[in-house]
C-alpha atoms as a PDB file:
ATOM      1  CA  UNK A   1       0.000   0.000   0.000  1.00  0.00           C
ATOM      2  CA  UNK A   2       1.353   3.553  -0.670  1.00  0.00           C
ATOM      3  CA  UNK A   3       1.207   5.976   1.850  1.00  0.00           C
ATOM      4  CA  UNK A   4       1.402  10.067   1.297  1.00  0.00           C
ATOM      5  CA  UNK A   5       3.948  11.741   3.781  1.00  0.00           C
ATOM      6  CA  UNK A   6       3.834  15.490   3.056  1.00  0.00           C
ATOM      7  CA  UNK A   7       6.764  17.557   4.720  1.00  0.00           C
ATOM      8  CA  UNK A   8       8.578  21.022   4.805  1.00  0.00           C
ATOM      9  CA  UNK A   9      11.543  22.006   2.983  1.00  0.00           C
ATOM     10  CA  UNK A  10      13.021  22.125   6.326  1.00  0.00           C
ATOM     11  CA  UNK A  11      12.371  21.789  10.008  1.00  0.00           C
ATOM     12  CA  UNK A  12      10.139  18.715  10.425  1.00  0.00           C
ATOM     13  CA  UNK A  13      10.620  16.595  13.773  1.00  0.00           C
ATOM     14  CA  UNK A  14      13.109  14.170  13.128  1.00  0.00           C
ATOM     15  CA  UNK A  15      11.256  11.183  15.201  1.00  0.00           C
ATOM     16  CA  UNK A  16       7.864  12.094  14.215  1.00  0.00           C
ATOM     17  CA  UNK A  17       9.011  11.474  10.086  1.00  0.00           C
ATOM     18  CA  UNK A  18      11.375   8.814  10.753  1.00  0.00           C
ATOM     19  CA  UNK A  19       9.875   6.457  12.947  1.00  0.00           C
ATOM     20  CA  UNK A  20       6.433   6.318  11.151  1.00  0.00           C
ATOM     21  CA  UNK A  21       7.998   5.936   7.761  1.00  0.00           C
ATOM     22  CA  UNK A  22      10.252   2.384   9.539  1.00  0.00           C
ATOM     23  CA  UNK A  23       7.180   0.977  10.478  1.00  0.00           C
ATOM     24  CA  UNK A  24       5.545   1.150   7.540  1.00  0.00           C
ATOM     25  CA  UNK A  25       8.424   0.455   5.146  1.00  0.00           C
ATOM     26  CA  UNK A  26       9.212  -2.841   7.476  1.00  0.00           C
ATOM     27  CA  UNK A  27       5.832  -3.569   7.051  1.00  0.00           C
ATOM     28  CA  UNK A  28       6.288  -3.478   3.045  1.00  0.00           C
ATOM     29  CA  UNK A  29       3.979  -0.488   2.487  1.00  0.00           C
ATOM     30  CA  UNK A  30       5.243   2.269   0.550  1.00  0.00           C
ATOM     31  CA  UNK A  31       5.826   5.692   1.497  1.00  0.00           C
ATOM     32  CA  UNK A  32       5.877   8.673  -0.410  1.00  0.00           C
ATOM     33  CA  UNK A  33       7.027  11.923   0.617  1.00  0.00           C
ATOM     34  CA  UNK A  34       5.633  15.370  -0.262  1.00  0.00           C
ATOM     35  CA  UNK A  35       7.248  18.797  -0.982  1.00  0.00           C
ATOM     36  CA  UNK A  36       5.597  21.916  -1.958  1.00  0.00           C
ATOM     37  CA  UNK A  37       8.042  21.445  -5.197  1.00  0.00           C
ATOM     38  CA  UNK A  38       8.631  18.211  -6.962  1.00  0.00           C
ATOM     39  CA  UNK A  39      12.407  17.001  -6.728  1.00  0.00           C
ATOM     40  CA  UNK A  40      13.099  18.808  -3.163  1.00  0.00           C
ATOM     41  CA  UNK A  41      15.022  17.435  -0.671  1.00  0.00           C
ATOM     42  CA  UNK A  42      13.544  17.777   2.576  1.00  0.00           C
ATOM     43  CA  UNK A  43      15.796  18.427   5.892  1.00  0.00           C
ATOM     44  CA  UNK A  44      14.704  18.098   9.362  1.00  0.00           C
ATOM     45  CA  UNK A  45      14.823  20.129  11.939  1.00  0.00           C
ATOM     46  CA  UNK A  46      18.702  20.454  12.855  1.00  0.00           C
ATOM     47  CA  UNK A  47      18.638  20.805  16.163  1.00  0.00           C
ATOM     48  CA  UNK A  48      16.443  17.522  16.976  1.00  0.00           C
ATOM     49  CA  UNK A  49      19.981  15.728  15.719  1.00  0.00           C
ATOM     50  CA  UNK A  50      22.630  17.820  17.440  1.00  0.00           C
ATOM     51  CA  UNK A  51      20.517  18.575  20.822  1.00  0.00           C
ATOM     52  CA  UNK A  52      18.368  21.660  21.235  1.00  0.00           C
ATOM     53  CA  UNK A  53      20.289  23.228  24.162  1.00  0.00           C
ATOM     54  CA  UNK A  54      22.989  22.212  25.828  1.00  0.00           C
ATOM     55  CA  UNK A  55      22.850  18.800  23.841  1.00  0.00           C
ATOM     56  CA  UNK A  56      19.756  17.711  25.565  1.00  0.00           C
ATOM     57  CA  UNK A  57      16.426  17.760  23.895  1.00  0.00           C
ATOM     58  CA  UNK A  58      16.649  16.331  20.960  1.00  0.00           C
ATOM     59  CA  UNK A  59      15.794  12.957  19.427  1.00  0.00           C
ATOM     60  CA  UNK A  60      16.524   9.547  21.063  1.00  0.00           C
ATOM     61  CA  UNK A  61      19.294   7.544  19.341  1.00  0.00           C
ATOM     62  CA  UNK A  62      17.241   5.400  17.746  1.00  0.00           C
ATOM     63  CA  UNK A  63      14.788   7.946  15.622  1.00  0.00           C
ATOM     64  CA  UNK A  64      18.076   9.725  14.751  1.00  0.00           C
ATOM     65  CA  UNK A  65      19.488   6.645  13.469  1.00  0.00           C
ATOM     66  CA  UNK A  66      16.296   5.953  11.742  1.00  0.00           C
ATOM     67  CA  UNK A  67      16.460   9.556   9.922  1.00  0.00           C
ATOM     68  CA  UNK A  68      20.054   8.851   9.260  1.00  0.00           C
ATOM     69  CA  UNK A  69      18.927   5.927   7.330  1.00  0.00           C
ATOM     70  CA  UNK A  70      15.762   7.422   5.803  1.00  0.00           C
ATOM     71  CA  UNK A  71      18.066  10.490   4.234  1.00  0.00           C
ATOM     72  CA  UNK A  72      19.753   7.858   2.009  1.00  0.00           C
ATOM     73  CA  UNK A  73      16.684   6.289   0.783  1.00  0.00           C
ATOM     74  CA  UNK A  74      15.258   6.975  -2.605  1.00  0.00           C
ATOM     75  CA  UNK A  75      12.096   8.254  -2.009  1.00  0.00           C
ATOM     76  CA  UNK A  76      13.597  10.982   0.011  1.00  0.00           C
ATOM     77  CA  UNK A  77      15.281  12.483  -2.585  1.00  0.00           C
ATOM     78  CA  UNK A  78      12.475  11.919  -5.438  1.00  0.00           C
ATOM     79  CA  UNK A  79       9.599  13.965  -3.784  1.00  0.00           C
ATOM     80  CA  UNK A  80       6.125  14.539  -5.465  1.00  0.00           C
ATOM     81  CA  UNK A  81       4.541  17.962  -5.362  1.00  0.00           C
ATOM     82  CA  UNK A  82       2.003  18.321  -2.733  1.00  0.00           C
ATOM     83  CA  UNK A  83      -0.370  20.301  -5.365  1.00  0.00           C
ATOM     84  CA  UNK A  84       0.321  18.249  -8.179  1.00  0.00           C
ATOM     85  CA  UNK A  85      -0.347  14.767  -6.582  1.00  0.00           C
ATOM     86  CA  UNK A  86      -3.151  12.667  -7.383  1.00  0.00           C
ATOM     87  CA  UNK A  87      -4.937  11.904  -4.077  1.00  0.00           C
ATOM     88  CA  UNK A  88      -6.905   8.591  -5.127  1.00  0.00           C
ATOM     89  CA  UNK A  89      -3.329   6.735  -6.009  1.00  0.00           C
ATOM     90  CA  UNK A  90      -2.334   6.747  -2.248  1.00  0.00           C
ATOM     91  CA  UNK A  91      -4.130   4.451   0.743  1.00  0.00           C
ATOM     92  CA  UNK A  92      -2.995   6.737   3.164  1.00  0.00           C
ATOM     93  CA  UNK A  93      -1.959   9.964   4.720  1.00  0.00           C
ATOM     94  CA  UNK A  94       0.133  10.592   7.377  1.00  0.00           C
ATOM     95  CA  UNK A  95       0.703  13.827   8.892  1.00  0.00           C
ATOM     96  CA  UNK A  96       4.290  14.472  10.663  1.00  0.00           C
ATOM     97  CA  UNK A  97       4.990  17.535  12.908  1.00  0.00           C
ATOM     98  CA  UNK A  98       7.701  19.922  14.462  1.00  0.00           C
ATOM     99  CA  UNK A  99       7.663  23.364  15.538  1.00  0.00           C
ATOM    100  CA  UNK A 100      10.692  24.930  14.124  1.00  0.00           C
ATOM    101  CA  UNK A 101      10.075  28.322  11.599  1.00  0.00           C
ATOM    102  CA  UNK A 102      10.309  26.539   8.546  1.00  0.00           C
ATOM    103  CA  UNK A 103       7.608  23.999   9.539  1.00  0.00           C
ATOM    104  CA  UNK A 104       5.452  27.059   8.526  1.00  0.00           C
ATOM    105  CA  UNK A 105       5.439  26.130   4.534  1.00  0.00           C
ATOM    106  CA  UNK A 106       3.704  22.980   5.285  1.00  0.00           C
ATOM    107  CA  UNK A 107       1.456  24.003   8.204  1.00  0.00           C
ATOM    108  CA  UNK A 108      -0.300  27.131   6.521  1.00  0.00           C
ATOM    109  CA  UNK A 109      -0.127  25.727   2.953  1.00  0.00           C
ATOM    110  CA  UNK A 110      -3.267  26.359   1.542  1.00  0.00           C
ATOM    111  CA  UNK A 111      -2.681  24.361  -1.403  1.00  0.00           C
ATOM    112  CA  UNK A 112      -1.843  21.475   1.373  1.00  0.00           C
ATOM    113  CA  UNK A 113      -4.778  22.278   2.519  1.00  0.00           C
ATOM    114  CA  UNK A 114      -6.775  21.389  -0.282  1.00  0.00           C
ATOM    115  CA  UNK A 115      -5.343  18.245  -0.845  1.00  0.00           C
ATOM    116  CA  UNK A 116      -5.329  17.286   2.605  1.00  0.00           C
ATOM    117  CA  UNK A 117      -9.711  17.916   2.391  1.00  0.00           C
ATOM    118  CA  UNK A 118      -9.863  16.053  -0.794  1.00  0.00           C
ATOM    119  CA  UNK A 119      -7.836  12.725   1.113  1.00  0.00           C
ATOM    120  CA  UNK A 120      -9.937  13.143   3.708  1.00  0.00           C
ATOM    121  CA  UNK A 121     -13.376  12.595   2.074  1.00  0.00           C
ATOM    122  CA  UNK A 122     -12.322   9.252   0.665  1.00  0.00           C
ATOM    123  CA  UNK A 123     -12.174   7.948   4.088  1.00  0.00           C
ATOM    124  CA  UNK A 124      -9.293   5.990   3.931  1.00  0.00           C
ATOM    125  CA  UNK A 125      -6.716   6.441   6.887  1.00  0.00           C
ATOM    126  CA  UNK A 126      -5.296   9.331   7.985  1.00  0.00           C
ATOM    127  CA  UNK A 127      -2.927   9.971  10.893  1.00  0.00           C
ATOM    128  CA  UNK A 128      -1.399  13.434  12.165  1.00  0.00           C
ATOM    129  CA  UNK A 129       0.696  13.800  15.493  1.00  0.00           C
ATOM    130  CA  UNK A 130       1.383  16.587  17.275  1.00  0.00           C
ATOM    131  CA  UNK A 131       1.783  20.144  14.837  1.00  0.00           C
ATOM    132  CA  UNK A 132       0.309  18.010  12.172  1.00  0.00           C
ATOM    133  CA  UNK A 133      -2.598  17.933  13.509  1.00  0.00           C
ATOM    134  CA  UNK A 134      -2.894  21.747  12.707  1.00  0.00           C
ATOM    135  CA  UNK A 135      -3.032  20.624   9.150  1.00  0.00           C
ATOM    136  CA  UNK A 136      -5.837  18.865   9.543  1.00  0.00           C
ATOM    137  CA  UNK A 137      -7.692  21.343  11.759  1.00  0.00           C
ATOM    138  CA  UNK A 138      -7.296  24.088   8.690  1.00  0.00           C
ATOM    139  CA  UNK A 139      -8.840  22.273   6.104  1.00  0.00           C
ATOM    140  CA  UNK A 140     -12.207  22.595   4.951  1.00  0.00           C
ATOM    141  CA  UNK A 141     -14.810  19.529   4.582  1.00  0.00           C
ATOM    142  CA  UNK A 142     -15.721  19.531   0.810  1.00  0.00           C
ATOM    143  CA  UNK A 143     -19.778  19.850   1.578  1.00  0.00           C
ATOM    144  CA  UNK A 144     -19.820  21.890   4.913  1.00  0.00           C
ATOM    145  CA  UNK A 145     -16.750  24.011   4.273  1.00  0.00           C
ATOM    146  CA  UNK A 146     -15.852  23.222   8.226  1.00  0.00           C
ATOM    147  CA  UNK A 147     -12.709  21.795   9.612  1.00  0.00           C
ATOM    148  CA  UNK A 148     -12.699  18.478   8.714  1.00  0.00           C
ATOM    149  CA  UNK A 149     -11.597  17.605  12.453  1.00  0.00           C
ATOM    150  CA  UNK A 150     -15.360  19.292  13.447  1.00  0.00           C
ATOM    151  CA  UNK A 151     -16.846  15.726  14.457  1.00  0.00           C
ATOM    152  CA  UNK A 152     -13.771  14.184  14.920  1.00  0.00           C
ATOM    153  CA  UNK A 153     -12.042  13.344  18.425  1.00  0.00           C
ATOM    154  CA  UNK A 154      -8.301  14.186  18.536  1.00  0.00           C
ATOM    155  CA  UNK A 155      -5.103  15.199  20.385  1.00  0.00           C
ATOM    156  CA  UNK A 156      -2.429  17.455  19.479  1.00  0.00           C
ATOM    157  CA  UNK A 157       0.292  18.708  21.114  1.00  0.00           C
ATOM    158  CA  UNK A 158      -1.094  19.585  24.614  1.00  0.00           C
ATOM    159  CA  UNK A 159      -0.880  23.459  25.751  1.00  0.00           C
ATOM    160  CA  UNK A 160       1.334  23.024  28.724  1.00  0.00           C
ATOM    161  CA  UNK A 161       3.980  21.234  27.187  1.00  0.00           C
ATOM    162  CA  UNK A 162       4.449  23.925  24.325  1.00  0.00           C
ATOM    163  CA  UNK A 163       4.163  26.095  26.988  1.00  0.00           C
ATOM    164  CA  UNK A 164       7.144  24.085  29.341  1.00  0.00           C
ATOM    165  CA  UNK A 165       9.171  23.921  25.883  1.00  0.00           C
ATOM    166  CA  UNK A 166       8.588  27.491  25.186  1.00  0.00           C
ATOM    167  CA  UNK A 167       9.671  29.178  28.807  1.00  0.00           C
ATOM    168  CA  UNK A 168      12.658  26.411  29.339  1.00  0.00           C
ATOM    169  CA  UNK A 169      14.394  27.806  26.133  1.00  0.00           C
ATOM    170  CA  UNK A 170      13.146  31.158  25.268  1.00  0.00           C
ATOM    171  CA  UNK A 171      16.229  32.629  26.887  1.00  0.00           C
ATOM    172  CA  UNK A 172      18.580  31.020  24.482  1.00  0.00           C
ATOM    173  CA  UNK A 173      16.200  30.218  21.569  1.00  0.00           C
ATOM    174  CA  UNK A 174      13.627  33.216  21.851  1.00  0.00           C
ATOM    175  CA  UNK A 175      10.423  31.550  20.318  1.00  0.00           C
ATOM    176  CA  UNK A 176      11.721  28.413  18.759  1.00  0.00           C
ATOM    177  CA  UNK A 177       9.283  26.543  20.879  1.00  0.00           C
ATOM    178  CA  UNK A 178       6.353  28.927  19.529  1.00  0.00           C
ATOM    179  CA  UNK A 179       5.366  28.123  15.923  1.00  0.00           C
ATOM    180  CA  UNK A 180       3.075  30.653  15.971  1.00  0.00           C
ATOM    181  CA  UNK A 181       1.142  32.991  18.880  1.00  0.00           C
ATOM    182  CA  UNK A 182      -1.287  30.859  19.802  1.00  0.00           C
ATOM    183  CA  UNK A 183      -1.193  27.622  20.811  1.00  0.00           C
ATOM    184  CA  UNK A 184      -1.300  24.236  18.989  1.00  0.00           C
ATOM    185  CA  UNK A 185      -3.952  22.934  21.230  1.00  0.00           C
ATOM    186  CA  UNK A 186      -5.764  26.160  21.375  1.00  0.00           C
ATOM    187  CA  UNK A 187      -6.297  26.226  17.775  1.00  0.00           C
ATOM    188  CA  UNK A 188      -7.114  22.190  17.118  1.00  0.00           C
ATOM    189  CA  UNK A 189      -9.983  22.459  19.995  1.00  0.00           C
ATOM    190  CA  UNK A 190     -11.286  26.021  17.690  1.00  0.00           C
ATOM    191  CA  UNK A 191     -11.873  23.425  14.950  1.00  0.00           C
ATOM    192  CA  UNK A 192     -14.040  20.926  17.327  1.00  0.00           C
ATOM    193  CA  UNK A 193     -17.750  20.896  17.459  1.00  0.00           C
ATOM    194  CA  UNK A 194     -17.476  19.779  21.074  1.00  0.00           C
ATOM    195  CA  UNK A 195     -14.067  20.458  22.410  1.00  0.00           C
ATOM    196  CA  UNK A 196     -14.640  19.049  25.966  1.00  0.00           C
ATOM    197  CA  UNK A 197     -16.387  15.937  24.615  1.00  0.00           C
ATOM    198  CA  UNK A 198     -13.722  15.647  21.512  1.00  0.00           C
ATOM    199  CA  UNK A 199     -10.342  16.978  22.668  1.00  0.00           C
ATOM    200  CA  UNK A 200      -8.448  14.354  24.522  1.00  0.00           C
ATOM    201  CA  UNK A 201      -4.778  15.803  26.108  1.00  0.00           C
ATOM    202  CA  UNK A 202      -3.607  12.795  27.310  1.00  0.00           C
ATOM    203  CA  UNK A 203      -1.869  11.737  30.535  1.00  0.00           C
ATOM    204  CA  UNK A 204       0.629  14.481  32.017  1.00  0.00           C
ATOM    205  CA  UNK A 205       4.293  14.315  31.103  1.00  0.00           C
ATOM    206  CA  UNK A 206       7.087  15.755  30.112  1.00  0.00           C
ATOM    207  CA  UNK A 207      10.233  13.417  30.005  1.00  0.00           C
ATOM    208  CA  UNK A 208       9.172  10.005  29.199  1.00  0.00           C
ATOM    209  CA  UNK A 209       9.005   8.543  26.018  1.00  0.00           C
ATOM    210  CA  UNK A 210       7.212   5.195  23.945  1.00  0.00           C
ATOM    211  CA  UNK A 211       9.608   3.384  22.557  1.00  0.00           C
ATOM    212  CA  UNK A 212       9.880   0.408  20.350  1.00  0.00           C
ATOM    213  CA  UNK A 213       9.423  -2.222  23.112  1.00  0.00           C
ATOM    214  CA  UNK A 214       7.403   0.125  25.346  1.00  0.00           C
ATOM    215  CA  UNK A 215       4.305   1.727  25.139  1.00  0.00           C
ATOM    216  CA  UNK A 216       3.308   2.990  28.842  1.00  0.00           C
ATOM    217  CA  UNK A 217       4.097   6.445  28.725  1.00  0.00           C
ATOM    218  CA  UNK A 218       2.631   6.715  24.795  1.00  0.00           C
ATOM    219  CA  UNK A 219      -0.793   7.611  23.790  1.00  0.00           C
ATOM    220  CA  UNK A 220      -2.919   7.987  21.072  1.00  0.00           C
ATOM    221  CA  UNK A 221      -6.666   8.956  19.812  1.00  0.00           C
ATOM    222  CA  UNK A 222      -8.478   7.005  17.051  1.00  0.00           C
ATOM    223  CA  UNK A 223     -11.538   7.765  16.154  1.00  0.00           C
ATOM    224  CA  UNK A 224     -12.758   5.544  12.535  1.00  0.00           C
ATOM    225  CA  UNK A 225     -10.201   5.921   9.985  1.00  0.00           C
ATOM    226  CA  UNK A 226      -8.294   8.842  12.002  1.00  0.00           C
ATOM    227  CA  UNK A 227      -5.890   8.363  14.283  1.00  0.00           C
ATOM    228  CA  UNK A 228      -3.803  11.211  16.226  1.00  0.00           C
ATOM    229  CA  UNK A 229      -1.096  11.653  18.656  1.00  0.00           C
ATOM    230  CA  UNK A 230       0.711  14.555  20.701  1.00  0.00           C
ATOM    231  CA  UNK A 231       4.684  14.566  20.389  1.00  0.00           C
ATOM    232  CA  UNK A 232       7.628  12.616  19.081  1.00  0.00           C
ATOM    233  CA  UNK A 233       7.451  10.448  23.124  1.00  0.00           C
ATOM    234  CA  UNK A 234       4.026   8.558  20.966  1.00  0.00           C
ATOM    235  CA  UNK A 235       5.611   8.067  17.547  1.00  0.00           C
ATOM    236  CA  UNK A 236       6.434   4.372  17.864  1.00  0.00           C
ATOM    237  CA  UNK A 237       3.060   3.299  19.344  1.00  0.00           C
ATOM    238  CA  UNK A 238       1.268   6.200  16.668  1.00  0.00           C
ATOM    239  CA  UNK A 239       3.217   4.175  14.064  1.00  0.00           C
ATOM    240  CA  UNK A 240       2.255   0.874  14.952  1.00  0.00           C
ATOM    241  CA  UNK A 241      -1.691   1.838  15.407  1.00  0.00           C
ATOM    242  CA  UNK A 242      -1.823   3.283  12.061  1.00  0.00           C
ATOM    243  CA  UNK A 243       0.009   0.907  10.571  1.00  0.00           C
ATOM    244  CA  UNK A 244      -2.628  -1.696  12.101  1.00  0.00           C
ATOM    245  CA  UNK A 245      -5.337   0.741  11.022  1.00  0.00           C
ATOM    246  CA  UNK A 246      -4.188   0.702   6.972  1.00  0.00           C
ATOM    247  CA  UNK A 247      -3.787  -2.758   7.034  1.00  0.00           C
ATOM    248  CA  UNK A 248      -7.233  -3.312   8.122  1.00  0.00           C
ATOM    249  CA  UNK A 249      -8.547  -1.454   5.473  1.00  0.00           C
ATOM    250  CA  UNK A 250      -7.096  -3.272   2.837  1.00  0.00           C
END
C-alpha cells in the first residue's frame, strides 16, 4: 500500500518522520514523501539531531538513526509535489509535525490544505501527530466548508507542554518553541464541534518517552479511519496503530 507523507523544505521533527515511515516500510507499504516542489530534498529540523540546548532535547538515538537511514533512501530524494499529486493513487496519509520556523510552509499551505480535504473525504486512513494535527484542523470539509476535524475526536500537542518547551528555552532560543502565537492545542480544539467531549490531552508528562518495546508512557486517539497523537514520546506506538489501522482497510 502507498502511503502520502507530506513535509517542509526544512524543520520537520526528526522522530515524528522517521519512525512512522520504519514501520511502515518494514511492514512493506510504501511511502511517499511530499514537498511543496517536486524534486526537493527535505531536511529536518537540525537541532532535533545535534541537541536543542545544551545537547539535551533532541531525538533519542534510535529515531536519529532511523532519519540517518531514511536520508539515504530513494524516495527521500524523489519527492512529489504536494499540489500536483493525485490523491486517489495513495491508501494513506500521514501527517508528521515539528515546531521549528520553517515547519510554517507545510502548516499554513493552503494548497496542502486542499489536498489534505480532498484525502480526507475518501475515508481511507489518515494519521497526524502533534503540529500536524494543525493541518488537519485548517482544512475545509468539501460539503460543509468546516474543519474536517469538526466531528472528529483528537489530540495534538497539549498546551502546557508547548508552553514548558517554550519558557525552558526562550532565553537562548527566543520563540523556537512557539510556531506561531497561539497555541497548537488552542487552535485544534477552535476546529471541534465539542471540544470538551472531543479533545483528549492525554496523561501528564514531560520526560518520558514510547519506545519500540514500550508503550506505557505513549498515547494515542483514534476515532474511525483517524488516528492522532501529541509529540515525538508517541511516535512508535502512533506508528504501529496506524500501521494496524491501513492494514485493516485493505
Amino acid at each position: 500500500m502507498r502511503v502520502l507523507m507530506p513535509v517542509p523544505d526544512h524543520d520537520a521533527d526528526v522522530t515524528e518522520v522517521a519512525v512512522p515511515w520504519r514501520i511502515l516500510t518494514e511492514a512493506g507499504h510504501e511511502v511517499v514523501f511530499a514537498t511543496e516542489r517536486a524534486s526537493t530534498r527535505p531536511a529536518a529540523d537540525p537541532r532535533l539531531l545535534m541537541g536543542v540546548l545544551l545537547g539535551q532535547l533532541g531525538a533519542a538515538e534510535e529515531p536519529r538513526s532511523f532519519y540517518r537511514q531514511l536520508t539515504e533512501a530513494p524516495e527521500f530524494t524523489s519527492t512529489v509535489s504536494w499540489e500536483d499529486v493525485t490523491v486517489e493513487d495513495f491508501d494513506g496519509l500521514l501527517l508528521p509535525g515539528g515546531h521549528a520556523p520553517g515547519m510554517r510552509q507545510y502548516l499554513g499551505s493552503a494548497a496542502l490544505q486542499r489536498q489534505v480535504a480532498r484525502f480526507w473525504a475518501l475515508g481511507r486512513p489518515v494519521g497526524a501527530i502533534c503540529h500536524g494535527v494543525l493541518v488537519l484542523a485548517r482544512a475545509r470539509d468539501l460539503d460543509t466548508g468546516r474543519s474536517v476535524l469538526a466531528g472528529r475526536r483528537t489530540t495534538c500537542l497539549p498546551k502546557y507542554m508547548e508552553r514548558t518547551a517554550y519558557f525552558t528555552t526562550a532565553w537562548r532560543l527566543g520563540r523556537y518553541y512557539r510556531t506561531y502565537p497561539a497555541y497548537v492545542e488552542d487552535e485544534v480544539k477552535a476546529a471541534l464541534a465539542d471540544p470538551g467531549a472531543q479533545f483528549s490531552r492525554g496523561p501528564r508528562t514531560l520526560t518520558r518517552r514510547g519506545t519500540a518495546t514500550d508503550d506505557s508512557h505513549a498515547f494515542v486517539v483514534e476515532d474511525g479511519p483517524y488516528i492522532s497523537a501529541r509529540w515525538p514520546g508517541d511516535a512508535y506506538l502512533f506508528g504501529r496503530r496506524y500501521l494496524a489501522l491501513l492494514d485493516s482497510a485493505t
